[in-house]
Protein backbone atom coordinates (compact mmCIF):
# COMPACT_ATOMS: atom_id res chain seq x y z
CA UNK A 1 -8.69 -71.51 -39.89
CA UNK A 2 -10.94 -71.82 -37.12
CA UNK A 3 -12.42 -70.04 -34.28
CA UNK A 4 -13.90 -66.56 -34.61
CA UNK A 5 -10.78 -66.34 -37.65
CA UNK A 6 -12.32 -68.69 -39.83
CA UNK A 7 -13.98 -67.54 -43.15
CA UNK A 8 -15.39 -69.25 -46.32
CA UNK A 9 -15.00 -68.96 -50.03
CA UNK A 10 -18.34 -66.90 -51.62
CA UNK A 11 -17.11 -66.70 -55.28
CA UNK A 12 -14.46 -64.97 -57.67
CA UNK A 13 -15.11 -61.97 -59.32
CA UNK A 14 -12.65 -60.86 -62.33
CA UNK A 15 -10.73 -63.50 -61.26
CA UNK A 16 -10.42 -62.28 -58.15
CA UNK A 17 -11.33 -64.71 -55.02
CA UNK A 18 -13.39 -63.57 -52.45
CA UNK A 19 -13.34 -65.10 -48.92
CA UNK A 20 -15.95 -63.73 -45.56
CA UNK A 21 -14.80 -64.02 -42.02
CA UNK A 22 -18.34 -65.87 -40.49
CA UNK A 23 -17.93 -62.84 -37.62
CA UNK A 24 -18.48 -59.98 -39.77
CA UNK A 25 -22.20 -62.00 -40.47
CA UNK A 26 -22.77 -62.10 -36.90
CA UNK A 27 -21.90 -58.05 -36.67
CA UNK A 28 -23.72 -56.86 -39.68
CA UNK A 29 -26.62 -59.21 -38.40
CA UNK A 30 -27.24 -57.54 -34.93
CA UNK A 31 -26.17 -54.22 -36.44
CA UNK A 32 -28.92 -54.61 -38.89
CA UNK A 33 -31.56 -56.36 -36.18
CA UNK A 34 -30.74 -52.94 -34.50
CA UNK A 35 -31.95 -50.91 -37.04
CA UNK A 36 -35.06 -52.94 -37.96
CA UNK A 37 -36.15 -53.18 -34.45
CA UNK A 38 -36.38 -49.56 -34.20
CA UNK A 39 -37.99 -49.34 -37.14
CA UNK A 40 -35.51 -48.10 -39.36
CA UNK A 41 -35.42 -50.40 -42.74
CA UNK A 42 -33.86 -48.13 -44.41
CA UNK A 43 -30.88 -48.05 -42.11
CA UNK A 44 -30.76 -52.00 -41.96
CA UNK A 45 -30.69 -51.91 -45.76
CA UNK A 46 -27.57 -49.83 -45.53
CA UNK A 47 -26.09 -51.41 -42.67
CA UNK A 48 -26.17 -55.01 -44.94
CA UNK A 49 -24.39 -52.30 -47.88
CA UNK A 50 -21.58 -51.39 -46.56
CA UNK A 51 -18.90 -54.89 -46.59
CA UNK A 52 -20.57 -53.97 -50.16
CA UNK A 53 -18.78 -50.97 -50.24
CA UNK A 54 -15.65 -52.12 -48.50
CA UNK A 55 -15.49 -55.03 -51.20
CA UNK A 56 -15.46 -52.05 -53.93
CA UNK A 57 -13.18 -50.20 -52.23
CA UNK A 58 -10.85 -53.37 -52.15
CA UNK A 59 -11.50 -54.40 -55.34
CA UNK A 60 -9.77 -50.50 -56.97
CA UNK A 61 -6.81 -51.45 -54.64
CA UNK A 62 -6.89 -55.19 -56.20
CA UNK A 63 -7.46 -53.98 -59.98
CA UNK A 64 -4.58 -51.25 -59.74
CA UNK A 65 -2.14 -53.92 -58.65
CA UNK A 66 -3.37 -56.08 -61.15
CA UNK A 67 -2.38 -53.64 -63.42
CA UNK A 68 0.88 -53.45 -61.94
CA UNK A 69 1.97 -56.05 -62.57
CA UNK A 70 1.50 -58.09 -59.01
CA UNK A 71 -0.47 -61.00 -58.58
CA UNK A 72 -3.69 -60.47 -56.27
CA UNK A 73 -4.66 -63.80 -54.29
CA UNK A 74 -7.88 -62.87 -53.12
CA UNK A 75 -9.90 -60.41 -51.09
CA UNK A 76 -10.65 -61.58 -47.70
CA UNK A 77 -13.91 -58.92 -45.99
CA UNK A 78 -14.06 -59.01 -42.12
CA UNK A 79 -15.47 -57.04 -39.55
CA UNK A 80 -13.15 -54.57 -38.99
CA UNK A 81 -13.36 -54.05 -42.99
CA UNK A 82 -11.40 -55.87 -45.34
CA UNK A 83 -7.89 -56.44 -47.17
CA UNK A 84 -6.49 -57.55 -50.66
CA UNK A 85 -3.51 -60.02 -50.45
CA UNK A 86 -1.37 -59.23 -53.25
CA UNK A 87 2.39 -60.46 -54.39
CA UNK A 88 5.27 -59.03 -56.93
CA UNK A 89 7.38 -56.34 -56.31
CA UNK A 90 6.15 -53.04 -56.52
CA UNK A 91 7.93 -49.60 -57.36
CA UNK A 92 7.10 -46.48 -55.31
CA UNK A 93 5.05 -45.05 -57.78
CA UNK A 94 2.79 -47.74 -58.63
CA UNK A 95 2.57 -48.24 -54.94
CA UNK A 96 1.15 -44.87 -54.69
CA UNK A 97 -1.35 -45.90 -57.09
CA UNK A 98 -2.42 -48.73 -55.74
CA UNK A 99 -2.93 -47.03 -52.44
CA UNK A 100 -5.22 -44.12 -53.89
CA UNK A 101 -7.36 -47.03 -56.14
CA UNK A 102 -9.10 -47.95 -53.32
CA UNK A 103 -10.05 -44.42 -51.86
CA UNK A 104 -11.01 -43.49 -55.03
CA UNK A 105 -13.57 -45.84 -55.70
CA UNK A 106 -15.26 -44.57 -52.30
CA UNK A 107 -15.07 -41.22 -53.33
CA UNK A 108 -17.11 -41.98 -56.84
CA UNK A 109 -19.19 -44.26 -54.96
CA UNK A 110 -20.24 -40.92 -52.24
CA UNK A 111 -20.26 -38.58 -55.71
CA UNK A 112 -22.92 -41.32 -57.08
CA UNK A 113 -24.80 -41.14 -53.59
CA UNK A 114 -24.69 -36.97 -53.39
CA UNK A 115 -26.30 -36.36 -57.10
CA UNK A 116 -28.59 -39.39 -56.83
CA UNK A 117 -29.55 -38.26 -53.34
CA UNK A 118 -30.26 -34.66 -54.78
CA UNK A 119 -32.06 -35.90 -58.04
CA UNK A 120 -34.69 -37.68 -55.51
CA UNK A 121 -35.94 -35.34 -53.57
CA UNK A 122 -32.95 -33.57 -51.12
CA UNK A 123 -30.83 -35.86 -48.69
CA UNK A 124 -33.77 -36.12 -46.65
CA UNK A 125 -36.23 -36.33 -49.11
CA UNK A 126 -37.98 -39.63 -49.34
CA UNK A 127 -36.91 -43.32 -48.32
CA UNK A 128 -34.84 -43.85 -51.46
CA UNK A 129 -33.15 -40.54 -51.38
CA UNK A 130 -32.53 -41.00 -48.03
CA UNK A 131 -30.61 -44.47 -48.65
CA UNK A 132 -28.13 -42.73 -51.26
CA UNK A 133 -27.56 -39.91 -48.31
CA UNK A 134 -26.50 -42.95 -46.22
CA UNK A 135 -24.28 -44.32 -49.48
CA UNK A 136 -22.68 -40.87 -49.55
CA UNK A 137 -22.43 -40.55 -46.17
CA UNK A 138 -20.22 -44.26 -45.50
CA UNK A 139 -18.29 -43.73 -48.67
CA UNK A 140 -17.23 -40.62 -48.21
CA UNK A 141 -16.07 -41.86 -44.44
CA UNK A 142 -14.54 -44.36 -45.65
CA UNK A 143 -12.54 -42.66 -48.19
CA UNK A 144 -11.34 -39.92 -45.33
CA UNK A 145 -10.82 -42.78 -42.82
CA UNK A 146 -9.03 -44.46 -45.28
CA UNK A 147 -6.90 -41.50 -46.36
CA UNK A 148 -5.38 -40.64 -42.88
CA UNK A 149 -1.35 -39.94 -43.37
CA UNK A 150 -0.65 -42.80 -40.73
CA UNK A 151 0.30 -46.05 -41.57
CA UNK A 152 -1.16 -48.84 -42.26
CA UNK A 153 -4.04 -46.60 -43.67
CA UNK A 154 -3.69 -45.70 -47.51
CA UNK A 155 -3.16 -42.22 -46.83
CA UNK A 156 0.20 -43.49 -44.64
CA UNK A 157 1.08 -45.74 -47.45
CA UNK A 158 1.26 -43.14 -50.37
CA UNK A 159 3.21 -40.81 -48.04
CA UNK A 160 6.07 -43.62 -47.19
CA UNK A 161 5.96 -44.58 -51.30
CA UNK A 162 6.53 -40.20 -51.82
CA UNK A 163 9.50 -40.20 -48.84
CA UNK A 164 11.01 -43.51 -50.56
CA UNK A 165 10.96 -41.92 -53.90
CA UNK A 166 12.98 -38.71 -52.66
CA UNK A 167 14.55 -39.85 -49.97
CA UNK A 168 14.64 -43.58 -48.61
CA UNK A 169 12.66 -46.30 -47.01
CA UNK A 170 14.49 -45.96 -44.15
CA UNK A 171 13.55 -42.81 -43.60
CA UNK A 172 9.97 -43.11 -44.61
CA UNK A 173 9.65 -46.17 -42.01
CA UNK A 174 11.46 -43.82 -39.54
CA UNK A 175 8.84 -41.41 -40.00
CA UNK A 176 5.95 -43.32 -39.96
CA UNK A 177 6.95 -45.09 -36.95
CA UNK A 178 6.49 -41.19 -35.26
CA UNK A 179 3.01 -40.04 -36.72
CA UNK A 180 1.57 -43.10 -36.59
CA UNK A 181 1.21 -43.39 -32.76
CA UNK A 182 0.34 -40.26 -32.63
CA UNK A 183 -2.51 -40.51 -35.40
CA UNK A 184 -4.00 -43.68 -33.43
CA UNK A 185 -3.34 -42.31 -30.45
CA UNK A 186 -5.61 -39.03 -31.45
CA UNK A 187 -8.29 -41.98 -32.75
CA UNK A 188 -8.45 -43.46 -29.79
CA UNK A 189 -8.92 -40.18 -28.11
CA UNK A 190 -11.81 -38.87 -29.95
CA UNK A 191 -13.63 -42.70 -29.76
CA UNK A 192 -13.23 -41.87 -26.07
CA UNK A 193 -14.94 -38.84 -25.77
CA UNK A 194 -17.93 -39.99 -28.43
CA UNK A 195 -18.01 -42.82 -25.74
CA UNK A 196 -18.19 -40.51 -22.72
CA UNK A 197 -21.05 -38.13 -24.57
CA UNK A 198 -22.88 -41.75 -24.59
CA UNK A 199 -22.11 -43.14 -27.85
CA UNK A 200 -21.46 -46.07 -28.26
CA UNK A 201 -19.71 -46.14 -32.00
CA UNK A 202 -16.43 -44.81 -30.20
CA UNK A 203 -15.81 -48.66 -28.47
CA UNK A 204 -15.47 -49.31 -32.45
CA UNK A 205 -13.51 -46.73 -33.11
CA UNK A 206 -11.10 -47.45 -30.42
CA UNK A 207 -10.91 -51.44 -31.15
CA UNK A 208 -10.33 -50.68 -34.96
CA UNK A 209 -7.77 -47.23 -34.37
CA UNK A 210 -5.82 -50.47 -31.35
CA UNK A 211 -6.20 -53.19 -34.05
CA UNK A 212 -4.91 -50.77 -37.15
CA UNK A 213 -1.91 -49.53 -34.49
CA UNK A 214 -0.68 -53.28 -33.92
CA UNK A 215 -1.00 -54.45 -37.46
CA UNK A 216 0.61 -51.43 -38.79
CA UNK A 217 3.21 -51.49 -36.13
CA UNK A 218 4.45 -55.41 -36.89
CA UNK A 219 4.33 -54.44 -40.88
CA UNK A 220 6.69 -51.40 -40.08
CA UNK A 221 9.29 -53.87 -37.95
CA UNK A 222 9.19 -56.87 -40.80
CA UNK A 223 9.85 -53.92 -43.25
CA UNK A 224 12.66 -52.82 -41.15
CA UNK A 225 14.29 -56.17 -40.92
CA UNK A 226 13.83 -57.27 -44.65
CA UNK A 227 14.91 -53.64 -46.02
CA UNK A 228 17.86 -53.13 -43.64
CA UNK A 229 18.20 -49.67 -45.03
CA UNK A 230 20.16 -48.28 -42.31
CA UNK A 231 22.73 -45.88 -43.50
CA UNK A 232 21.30 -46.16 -47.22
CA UNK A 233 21.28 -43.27 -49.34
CA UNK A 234 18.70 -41.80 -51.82
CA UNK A 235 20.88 -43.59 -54.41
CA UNK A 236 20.07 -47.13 -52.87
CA UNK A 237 16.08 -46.63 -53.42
CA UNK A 238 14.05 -49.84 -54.76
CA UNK A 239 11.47 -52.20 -54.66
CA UNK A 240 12.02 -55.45 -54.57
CA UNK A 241 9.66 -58.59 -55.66
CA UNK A 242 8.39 -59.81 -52.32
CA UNK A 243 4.99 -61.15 -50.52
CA UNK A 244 2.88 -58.37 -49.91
CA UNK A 245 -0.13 -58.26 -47.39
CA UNK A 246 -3.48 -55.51 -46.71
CA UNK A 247 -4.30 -53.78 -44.24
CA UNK A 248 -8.45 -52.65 -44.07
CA UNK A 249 -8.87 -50.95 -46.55
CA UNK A 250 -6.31 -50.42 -49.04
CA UNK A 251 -3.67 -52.84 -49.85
CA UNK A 252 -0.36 -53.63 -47.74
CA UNK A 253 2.97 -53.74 -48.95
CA UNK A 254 6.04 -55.93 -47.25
CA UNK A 255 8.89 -55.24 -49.30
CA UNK A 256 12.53 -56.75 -49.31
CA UNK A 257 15.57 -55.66 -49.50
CA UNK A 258 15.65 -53.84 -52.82
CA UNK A 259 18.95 -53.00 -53.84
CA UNK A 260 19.74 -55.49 -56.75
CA UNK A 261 16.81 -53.81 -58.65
CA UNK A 262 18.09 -50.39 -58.66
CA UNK A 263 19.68 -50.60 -62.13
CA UNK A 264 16.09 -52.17 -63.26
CA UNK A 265 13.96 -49.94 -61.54
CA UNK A 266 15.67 -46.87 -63.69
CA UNK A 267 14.57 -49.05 -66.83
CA UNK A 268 11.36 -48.92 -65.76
CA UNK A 269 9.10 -45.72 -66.11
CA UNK A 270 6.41 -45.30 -63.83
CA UNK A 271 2.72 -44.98 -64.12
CA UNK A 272 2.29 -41.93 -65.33
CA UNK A 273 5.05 -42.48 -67.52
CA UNK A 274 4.05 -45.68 -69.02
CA UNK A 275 0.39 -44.26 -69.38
CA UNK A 276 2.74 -41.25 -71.97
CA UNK A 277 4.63 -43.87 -73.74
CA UNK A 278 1.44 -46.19 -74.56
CA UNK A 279 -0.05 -42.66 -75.66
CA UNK A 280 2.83 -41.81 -78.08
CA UNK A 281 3.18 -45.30 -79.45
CA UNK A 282 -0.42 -45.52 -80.28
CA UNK A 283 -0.49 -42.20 -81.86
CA UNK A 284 3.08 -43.17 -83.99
CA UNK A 285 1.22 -46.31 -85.45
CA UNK A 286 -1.95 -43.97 -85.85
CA UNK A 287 0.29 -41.98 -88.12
CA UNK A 288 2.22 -44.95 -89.53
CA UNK A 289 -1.34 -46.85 -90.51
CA UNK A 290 -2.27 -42.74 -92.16
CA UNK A 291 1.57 -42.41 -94.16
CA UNK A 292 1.07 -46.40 -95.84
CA UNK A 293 -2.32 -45.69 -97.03
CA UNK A 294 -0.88 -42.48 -98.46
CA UNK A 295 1.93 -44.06 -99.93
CA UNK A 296 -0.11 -46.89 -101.47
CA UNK A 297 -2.97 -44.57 -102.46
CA UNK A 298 -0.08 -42.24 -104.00
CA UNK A 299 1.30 -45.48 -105.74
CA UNK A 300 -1.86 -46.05 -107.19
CA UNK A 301 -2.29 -42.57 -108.67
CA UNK A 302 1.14 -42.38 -110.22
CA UNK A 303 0.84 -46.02 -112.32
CA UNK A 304 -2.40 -44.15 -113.66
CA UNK A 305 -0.88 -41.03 -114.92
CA UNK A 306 1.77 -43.26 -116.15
CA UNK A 307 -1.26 -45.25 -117.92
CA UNK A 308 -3.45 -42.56 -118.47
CA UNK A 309 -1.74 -38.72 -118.16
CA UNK A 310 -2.24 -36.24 -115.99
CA UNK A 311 -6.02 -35.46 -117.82
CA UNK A 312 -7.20 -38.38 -116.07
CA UNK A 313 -6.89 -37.45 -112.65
CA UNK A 314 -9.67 -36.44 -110.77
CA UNK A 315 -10.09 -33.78 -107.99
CA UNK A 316 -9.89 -36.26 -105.46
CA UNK A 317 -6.84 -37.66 -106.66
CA UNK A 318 -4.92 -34.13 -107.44
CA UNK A 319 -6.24 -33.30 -103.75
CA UNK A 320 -4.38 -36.65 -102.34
CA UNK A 321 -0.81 -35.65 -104.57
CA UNK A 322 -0.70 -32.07 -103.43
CA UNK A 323 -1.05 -33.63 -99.52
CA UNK A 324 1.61 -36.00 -100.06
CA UNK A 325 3.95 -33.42 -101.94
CA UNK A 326 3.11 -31.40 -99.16
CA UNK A 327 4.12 -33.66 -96.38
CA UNK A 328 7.34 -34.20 -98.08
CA UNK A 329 8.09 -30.53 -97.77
CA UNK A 330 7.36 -30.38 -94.40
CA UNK A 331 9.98 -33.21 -93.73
């Protein structure tokens, strides 16, 4: 890619690529000659932080799909924020995880900032403490931004995974394509007015709230025409295995028609589900690993008295046959 698209490859982290547009170094670079010029390194310190934070905050979204099974291609930073690109088919829940990952880590990032903030002297107490305000301060933004019930934004993707799991996608697109003009239309609203009381941070928040709408709006229409849920029924809920894309910050979805997996998706549990199953079946071979040394241990014991009689026992060992005699009752 070239033009003011084009990015370069910086590394991979947990086998995760990462990729920079060269425009967000030319808007973090006068954003941060801003700050130093006026004296402020603190501020320029912070400014060069945050596509730190926005990495993190992609990186939750790109670990909990990991861990869902998908396959994450990379994590591409820009400077309108950033996006995971992710493939594999994803069910509702999972998708709902995936979408809070991400706001998550922003929100234990702003917790760090708060206490460490505190523990140094007050928000305002000090250079240092005053850079962990500024970390609690992004993060926490970020995490509300990110959490907004419109879509593309996280919050807008865990509500259309919660109306596809009790009702249908065709629904939860219907929906979204209502509050979601609305939501950006309210953003671009209140970036007007900051830009009428004479600050300039609400161009941003208009260009990002415009951008956001139009990404979020060609999503919803290629969902539309892959699903083609119209006149499906709660019964005909899925996902389907399909290329998946991100929006900034959290991780998009595109999903396909997903009928022919509706007889697999009831196979498979959820997240929270899975999480209670792993629990249990570590905790039965917990008790299976316990019941064999028993048995053995009880095996031992036995050939002795039938060596020795019962004189020979010791305490230990009458201790260990009254358990296991015990257990067998219990049974």
């Amino acid at each position: 890619m070239t033009g003011l698209g084009a990015s370069h490859y910086v590394g991979t982290i947990l086998g995760i690529p990462v990729r920079i547009m060269y425009a967000l170094y030319i808007i973090v670079g006068v954003m941060a000659f801003q700050y130093l010029a006026a004296g402020s390194l603190i501020g320029t310190i912070a400014i060069l932080c945050v596509p730190v934070f926005v990495y993190l905050h992609e990186m939750g979204h790109s670990l909990a799909a990991r861990n869902a099974g998908q396959h994450v291609h990379g994590i591409l930073l820009h400077p309108f924020g950033g996006f995971a690109e992710t493939s594999g088919g994803s069910h509702p829940g999972d998708e709902i995880v995936i979408a809070l990952a991400g706001p998550m880590v922003s929100l234990i990032l702003a917790m760090l900032g708060f206490v460490l903030s505190n523990l140094l002297g007050g928000p305002f107490g000090g250079s240092l403490g005053l850079f962990f305000q500024i970390v609690f301060s992004w993060n926490l933004m970020l995490a509300i931004f990110n959490l907004l019930p419109i879509f593309p934004m996280d919050g807008g993707r865990v509500a259309m995974a919660a109306v596809t799991l009790y009702k249908d996608e065709a629904t939860a697109i219907r929906w979204m394509k209502i509050i979601s003009p609305i939501g950006f239309a309210l953003l671009v609203l209140y970036g007007l007015v900051r830009l009428r009381s004479g600050d300039f941070g609400g161009v941003s928040m208009v260009v990002i709230a415009v951008i956001l709408y139009l990404n979020g709006s060609q999503e919803l229409a290629m969902r539309s025409g892959y699903s083609g849920y119209s006149g499906y029924t709660g019964a005909d809920r899925g996902y389907a295995d399909s290329q998946n894309y991100s929006t900034r910050g959290g991780t998009g979805r595109l999903y396909a028609n997903y009928e022919a997996r509706q007889e697999k998706k009831k196979q498979q549990p959820g997240p929270i589900k899975r999480f209670l199953n792993g629990f249990s079946a570590r905790a039965a071979a917990k008790k299976k690993e316990k019941d064999d040394a028993l048995k053995a241990e009880v095996d031992r014991i036995l050939d002795k008295v039938k060596q020795d009689g019962l004189n020979s026992l010791t305490p230990e060992e009458r201790d260990t046959l009254n358990r296991a005699s015990q257990q067998l009752r219990d049974q």
